[in-house]
Protein backbone atom coordinates (compact mmCIF):
# COMPACT_ATOMS: atom_id res chain seq x y z
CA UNK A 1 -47.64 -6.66 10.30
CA UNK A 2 -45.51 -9.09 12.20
CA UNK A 3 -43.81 -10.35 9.26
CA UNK A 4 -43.10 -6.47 8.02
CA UNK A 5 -41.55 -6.34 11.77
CA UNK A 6 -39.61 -9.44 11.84
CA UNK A 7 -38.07 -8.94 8.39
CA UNK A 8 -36.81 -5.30 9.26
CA UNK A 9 -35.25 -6.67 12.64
CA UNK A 10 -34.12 -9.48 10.76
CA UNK A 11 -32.26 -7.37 7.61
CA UNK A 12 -30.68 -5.11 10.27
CA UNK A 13 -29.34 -8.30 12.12
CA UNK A 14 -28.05 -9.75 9.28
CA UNK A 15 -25.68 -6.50 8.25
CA UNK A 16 -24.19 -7.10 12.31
CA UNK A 17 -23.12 -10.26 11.94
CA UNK A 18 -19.49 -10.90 11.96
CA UNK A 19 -18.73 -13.51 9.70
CA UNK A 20 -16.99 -16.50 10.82
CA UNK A 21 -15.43 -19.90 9.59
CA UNK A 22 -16.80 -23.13 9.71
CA UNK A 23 -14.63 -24.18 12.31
CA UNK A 24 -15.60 -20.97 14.64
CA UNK A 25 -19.24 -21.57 14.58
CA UNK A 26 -18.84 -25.43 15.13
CA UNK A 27 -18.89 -26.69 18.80
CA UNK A 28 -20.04 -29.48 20.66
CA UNK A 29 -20.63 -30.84 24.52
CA UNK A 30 -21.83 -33.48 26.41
CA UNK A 31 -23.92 -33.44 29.29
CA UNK A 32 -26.16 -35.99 31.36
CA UNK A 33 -29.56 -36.78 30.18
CA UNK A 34 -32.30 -38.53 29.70
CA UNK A 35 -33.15 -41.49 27.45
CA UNK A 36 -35.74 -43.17 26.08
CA UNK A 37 -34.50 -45.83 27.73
CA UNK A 38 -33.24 -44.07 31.22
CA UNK A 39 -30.61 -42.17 32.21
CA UNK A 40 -27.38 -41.59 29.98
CA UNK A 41 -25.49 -38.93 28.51
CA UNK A 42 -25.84 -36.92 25.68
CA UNK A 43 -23.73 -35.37 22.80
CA UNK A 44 -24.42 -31.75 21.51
CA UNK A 45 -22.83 -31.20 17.97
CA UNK A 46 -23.63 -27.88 16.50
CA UNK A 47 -22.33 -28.10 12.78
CA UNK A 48 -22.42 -24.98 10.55
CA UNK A 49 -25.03 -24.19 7.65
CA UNK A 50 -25.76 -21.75 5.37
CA UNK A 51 -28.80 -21.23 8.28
CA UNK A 52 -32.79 -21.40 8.26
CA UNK A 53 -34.54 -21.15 4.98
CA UNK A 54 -37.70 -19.88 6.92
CA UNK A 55 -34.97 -17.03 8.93
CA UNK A 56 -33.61 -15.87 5.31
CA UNK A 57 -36.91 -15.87 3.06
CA UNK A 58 -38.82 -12.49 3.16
CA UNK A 59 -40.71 -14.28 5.96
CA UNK A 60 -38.22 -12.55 8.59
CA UNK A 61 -37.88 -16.04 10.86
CA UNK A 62 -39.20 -16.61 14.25
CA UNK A 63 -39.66 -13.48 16.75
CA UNK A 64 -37.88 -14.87 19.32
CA UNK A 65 -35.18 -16.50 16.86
CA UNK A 66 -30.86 -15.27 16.25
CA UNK A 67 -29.69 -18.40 15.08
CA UNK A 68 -28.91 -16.96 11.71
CA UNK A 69 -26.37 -15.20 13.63
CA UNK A 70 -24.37 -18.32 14.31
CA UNK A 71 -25.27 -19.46 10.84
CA UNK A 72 -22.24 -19.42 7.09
CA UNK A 73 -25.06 -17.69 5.27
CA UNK A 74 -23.62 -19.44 2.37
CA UNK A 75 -23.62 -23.12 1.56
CA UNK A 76 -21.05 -25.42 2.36
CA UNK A 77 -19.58 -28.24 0.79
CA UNK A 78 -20.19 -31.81 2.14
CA UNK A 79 -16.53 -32.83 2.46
CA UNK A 80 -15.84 -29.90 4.66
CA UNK A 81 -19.31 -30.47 6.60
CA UNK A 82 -18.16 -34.26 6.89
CA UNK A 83 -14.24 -33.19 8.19
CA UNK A 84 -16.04 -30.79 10.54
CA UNK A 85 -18.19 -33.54 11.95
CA UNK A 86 -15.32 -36.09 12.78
CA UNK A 87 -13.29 -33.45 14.58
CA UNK A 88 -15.97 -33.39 16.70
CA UNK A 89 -17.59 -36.71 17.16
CA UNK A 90 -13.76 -37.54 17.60
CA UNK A 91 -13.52 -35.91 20.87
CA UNK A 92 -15.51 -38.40 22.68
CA UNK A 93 -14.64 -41.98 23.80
CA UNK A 94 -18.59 -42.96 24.09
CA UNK A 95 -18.50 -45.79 26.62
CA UNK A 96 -22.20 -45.66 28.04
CA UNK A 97 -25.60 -45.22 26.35
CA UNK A 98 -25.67 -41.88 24.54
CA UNK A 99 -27.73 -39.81 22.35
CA UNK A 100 -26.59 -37.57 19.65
CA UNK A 101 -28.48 -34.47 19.37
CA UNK A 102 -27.05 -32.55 16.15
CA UNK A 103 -28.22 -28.92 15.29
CA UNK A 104 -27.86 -26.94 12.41
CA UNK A 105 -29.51 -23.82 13.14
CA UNK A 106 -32.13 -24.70 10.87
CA UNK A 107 -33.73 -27.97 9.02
CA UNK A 108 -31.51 -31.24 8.72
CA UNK A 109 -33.81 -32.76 6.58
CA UNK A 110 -34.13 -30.22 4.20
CA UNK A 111 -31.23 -30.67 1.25
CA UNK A 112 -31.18 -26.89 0.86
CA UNK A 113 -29.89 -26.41 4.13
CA UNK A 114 -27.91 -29.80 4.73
CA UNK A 115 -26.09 -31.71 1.94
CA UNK A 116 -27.79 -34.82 1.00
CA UNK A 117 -23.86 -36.66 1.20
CA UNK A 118 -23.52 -35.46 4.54
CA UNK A 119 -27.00 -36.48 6.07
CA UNK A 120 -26.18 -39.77 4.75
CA UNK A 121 -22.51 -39.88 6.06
CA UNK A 122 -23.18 -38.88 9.45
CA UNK A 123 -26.08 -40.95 9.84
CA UNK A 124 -24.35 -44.11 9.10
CA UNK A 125 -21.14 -43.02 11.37
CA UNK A 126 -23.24 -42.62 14.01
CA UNK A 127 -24.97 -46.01 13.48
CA UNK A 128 -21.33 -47.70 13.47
CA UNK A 129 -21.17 -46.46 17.33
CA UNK A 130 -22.45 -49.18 19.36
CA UNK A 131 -23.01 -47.09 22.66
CA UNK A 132 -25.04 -44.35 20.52
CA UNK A 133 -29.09 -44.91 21.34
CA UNK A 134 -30.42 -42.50 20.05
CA UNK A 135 -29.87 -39.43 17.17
CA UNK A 136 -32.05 -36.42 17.30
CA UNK A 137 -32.29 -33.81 14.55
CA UNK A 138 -34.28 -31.12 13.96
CA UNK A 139 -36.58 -30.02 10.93
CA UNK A 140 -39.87 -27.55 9.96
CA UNK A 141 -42.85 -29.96 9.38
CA UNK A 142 -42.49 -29.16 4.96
CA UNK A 143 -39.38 -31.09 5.16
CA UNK A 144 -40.82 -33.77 6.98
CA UNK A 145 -42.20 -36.71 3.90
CA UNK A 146 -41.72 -40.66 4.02
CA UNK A 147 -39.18 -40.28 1.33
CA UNK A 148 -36.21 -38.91 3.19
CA UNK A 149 -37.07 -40.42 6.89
CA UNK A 150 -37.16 -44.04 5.43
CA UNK A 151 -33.50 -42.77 3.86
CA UNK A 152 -32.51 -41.45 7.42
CA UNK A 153 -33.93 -44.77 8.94
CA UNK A 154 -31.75 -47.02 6.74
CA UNK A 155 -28.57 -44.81 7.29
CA UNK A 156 -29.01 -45.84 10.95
CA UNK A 157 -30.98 -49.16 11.03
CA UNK A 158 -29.34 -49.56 14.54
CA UNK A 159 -30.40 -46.36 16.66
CA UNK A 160 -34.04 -44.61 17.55
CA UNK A 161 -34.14 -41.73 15.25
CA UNK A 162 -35.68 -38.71 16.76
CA UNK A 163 -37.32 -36.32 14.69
CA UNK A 164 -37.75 -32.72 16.79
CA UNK A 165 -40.00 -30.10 15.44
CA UNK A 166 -40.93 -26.58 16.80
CA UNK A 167 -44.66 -26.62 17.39
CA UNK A 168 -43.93 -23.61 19.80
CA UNK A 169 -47.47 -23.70 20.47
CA UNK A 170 -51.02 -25.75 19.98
CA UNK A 171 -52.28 -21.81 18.75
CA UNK A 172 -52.01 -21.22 15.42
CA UNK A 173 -53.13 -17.28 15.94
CA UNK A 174 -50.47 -16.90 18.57
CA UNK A 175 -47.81 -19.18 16.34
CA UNK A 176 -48.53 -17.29 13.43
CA UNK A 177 -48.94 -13.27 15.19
CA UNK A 178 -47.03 -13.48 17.57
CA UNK A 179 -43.92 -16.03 16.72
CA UNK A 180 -44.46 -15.91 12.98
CA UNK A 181 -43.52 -19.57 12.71
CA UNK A 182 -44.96 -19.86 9.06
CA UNK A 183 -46.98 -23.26 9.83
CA UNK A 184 -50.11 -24.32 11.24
CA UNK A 185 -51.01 -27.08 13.61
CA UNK A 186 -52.23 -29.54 10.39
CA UNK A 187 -48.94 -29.04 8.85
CA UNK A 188 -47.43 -30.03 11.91
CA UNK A 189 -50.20 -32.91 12.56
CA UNK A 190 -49.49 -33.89 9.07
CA UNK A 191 -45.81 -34.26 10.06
CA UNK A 192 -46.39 -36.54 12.93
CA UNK A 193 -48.71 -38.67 11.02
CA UNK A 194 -46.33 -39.36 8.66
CA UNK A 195 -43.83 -40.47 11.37
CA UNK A 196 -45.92 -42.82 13.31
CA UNK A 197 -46.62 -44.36 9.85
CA UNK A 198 -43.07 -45.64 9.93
CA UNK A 199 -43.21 -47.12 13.48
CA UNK A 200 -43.77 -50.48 12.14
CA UNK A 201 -40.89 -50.61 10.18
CA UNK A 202 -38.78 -48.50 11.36
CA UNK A 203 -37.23 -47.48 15.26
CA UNK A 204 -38.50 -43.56 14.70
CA UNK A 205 -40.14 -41.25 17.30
CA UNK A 206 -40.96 -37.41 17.61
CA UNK A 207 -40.31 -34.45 19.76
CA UNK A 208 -42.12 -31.34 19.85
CA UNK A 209 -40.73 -28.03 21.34
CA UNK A 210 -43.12 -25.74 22.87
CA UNK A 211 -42.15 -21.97 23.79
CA UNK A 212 -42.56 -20.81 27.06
CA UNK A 213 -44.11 -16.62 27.11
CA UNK A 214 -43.98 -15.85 23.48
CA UNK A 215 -44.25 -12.36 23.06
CA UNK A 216 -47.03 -10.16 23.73
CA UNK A 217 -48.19 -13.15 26.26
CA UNK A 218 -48.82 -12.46 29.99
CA UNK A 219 -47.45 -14.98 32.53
CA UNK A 220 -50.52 -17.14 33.04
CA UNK A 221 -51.49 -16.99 29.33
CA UNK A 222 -48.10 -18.44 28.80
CA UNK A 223 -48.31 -20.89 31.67
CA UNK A 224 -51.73 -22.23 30.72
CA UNK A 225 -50.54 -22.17 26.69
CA UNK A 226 -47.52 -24.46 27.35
CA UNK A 227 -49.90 -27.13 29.12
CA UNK A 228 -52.58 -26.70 26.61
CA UNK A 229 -49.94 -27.17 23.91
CA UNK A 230 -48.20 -30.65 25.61
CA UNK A 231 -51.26 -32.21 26.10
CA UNK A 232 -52.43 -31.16 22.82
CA UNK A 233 -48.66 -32.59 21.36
CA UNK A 234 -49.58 -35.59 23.36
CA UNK A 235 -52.58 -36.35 22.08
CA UNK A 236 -51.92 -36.28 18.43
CA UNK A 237 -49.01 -38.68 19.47
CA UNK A 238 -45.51 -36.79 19.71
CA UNK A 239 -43.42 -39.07 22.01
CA UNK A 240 -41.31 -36.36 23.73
CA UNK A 241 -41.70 -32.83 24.92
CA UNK A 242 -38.83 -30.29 25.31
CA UNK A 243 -40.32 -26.98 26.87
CA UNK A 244 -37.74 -23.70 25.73
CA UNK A 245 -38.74 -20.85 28.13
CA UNK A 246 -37.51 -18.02 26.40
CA UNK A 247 -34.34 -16.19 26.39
CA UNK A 248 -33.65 -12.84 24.50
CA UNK A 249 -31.51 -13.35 21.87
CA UNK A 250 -30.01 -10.58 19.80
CA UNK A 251 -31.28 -8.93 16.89
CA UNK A 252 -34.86 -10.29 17.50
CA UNK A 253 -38.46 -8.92 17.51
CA UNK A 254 -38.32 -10.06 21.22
CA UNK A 255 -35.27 -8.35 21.83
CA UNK A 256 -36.74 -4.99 20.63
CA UNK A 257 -39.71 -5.35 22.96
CA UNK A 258 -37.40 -6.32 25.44
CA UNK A 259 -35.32 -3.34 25.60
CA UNK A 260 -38.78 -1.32 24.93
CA UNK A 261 -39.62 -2.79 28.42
CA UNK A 262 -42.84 -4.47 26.73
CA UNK A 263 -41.91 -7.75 27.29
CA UNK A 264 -39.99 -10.13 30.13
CA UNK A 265 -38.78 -13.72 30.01
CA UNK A 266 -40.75 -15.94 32.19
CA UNK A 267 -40.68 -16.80 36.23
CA UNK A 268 -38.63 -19.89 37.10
CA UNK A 269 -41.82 -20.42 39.40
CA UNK A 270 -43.68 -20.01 35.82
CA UNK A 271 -41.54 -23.42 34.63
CA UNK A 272 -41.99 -25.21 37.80
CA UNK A 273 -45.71 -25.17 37.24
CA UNK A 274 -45.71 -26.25 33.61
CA UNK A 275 -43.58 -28.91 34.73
CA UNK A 276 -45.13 -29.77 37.92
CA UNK A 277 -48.35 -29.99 35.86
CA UNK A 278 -47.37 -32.09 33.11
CA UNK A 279 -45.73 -34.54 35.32
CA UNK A 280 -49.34 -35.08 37.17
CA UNK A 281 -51.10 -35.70 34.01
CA UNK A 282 -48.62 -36.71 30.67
CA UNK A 283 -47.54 -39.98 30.18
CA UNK A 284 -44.92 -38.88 27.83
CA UNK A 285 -41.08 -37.47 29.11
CA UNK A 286 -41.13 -33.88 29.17
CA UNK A 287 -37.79 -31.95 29.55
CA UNK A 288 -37.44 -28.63 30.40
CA UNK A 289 -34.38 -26.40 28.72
CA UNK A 290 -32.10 -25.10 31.51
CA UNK A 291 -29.79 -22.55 29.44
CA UNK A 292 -30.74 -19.41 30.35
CA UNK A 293 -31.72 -19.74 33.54
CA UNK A 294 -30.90 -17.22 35.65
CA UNK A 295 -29.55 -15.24 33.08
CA UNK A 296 -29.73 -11.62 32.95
CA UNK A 297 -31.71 -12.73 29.09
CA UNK A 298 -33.84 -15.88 30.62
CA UNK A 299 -35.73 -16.77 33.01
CA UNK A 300 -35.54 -15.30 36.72
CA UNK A 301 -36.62 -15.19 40.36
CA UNK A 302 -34.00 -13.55 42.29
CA UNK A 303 -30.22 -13.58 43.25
CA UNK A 304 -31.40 -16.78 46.24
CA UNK A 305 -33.57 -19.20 44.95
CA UNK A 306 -32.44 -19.47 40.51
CA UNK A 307 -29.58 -21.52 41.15
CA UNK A 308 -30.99 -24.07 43.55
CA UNK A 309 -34.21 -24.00 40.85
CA UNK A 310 -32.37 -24.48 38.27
CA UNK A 311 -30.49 -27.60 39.69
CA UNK A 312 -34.12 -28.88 40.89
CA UNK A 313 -34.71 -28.45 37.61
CA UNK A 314 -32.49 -30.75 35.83
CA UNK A 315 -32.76 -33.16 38.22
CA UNK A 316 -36.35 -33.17 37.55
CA UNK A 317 -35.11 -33.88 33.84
CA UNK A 318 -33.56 -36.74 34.74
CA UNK A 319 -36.08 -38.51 37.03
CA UNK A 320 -39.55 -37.20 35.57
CA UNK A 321 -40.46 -36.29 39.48
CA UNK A 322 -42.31 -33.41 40.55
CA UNK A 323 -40.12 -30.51 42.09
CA UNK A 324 -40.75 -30.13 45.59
CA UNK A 325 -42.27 -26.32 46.73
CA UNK A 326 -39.44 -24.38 48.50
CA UNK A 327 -39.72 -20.51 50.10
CA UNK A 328 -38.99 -18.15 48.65
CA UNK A 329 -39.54 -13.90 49.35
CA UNK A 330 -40.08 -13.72 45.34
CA UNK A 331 -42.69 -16.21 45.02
CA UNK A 332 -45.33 -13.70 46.40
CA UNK A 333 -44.28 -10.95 43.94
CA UNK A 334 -44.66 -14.31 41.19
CA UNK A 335 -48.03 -14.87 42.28
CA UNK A 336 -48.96 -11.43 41.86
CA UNK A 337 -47.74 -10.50 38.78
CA UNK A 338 -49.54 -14.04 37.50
CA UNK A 339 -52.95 -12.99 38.73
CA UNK A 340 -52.29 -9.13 37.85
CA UNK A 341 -50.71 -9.47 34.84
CA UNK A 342 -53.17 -9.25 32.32
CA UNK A 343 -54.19 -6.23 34.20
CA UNK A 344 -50.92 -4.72 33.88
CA UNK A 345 -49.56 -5.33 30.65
CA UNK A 346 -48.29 -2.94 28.64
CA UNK A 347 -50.33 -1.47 25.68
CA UNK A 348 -46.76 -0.90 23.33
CA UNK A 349 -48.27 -1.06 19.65
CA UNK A 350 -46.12 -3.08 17.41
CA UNK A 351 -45.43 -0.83 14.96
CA UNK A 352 -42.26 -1.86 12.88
CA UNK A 353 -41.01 1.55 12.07
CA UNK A 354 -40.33 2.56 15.56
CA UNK A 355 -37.47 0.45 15.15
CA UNK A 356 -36.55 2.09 12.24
């Protein structure tokens, strides 16, 4: 049912996307952040792909996913991939420690998605940086074999390599009815096996990201699910956490629920508890993503208190502290809906052709 669902929002996403170059859908940014080894900055690179092979099988992608939408939908040579990425790495004169986080809307290790030349060129440019730490990239656990990380690793002998993976959640019913991520937690324990298998040899580490309030979730379901699933991630030995409350994006299962008033972003009190939480008892970093915030889309309190959250917030990122309490008149309206919510929630059947 929820693939039926997520394919027809999917197919009618697809037909309103307005195509655009390379160059258009290529960006980057750099922002403080946190290190492995302590406070630094950090380089975003978004360079453009043909998009996720999970987003364009018959699968339909993620529920809560629209990165197709910034995606070629076509493949694209590596020359032009390669020019693309030294526009952009070119912008920066990198003079303290930095990490490179590069996404691609989709898989980096998987040559269907990302030319094998390119991997390989980038890589070693970025290893040819002395001030560069760390580069992260992104990839579904099928991609993820010895093969192509030992490749990755000797590209750039010099830096950490960080492999991030979408775990979403330690559920596999809720990952696979309710996001329809198309893996279970084996394949994804199978995954970080085979990285920690390399750290002998090689400087390589993991990241998991866990969604906050997938849909069809109440607020303390997704609460308790996004501690369950870090200490879960920590146990089976991921090295980093990066929590993604969720946003609506267009053309997206969650969208249509959204606008259906069946389903709401999260509480920025919702976040300060996971955090709050996993700072008391994880020994790993956890970082929680600050984008939406605030945001008519993401996560929200009220007109007083998101701002000065959402700056608690990334300082928490930066020092691993707990965020003090503060008052609030919304946090008693948070609590409620928390405790009531299960009570309350709405009993919208997902039927895909009401969205016909």
């Amino acid at each position: 049912m929820m693939k039926e669902l997520a394919l027809k929002t999917r197919k009618k996403a697809i037909k309103r996307i307005r195509r655009k170059s390379p160059e258009e859908l290529a960006t980057t940014w750099c922002q403080e952040d946190l290190l492995y080894s302590g406070r630094g900055k950090a380089i975003f690179m978004i360079l453009p792909t043909r998009g996720c092979s999970w987003a364009l099988s018959q699968s339909g992608g993620c529920t809560m996913c629209s990165y197709l939408s910034d995606s070629l939908l076509e493949d694209i040579k590596a020359e032009k991939l390669n020019k693309i990425f030294i526009d952009l790495i070119s912008q920066y004169k990198i003079k303290e420690k930095t990490a490179v986080k590069i996404f691609i809307s989709g898989s980096f290790l998987n040559p269907e998605e990302f030319p094998e030349e390119s991997r390989k060129f980038i890589l070693e440019h970025l290893n040819e940086i002395d001030k560069i730490e760390e580069i992260i990239i992104e990839s579904r656990p099928e991609y993820v074999n010895k093969k192509i990380l030992i490749e990755c690793c000797n590209h750039a002998p010099n830096k950490i390599l960080e492999v991030s993976i979408g775990l979403e959640t330690a559920d596999d019913y809720t990952r696979k009815y309710k996001i329809n991520k198309g893996f279970t937690k084996k394949d994804f324990e199978r995954a970080i096996r085979t990285i920690k298998s390399l750290k002998k040899d090689f400087n390589i580490k993991s990241k998991a990201y866990i969604l906050i309030k997938p849909i069809l979730t109440s607020e303390k379901e997704a609460i308790q699910d996004a501690i369950n699933s870090a200490v879960y991630a920590e146990k089976i030995g991921v090295d980093r956490i990066s929590f993604c409350p969720s946003t609506i994006h267009k053309g997206t299962v969650m969208e249509e629920l959204w606008k259906k008033g069946s389903y709401k972003p999260p509480w920025i009190w919702s976040l300060i508890e996971i955090i709050n939480n996993t700072r008391k008892n994880l020994k790993i970093p956890t970082i929680m993503d600050t984008s939406g915030l605030g945001t008519p889309r993401g996560p929200y309190n009220c007109k007083k208190c998101n701002t000065k959250l959402k700056k608690m917030i990334i300082e928490s990122n930066l020092t691993q502290k707990i965020i003090p309490t503060i008052k609030c008149n919304c946090y008693n309206r948070w609590i409620a809906e928390k405790e009531l919510g299960n009570f309350t929630r709405s009993t919208t059947e997902i039927k895909y052709q009401a969205y016909g």
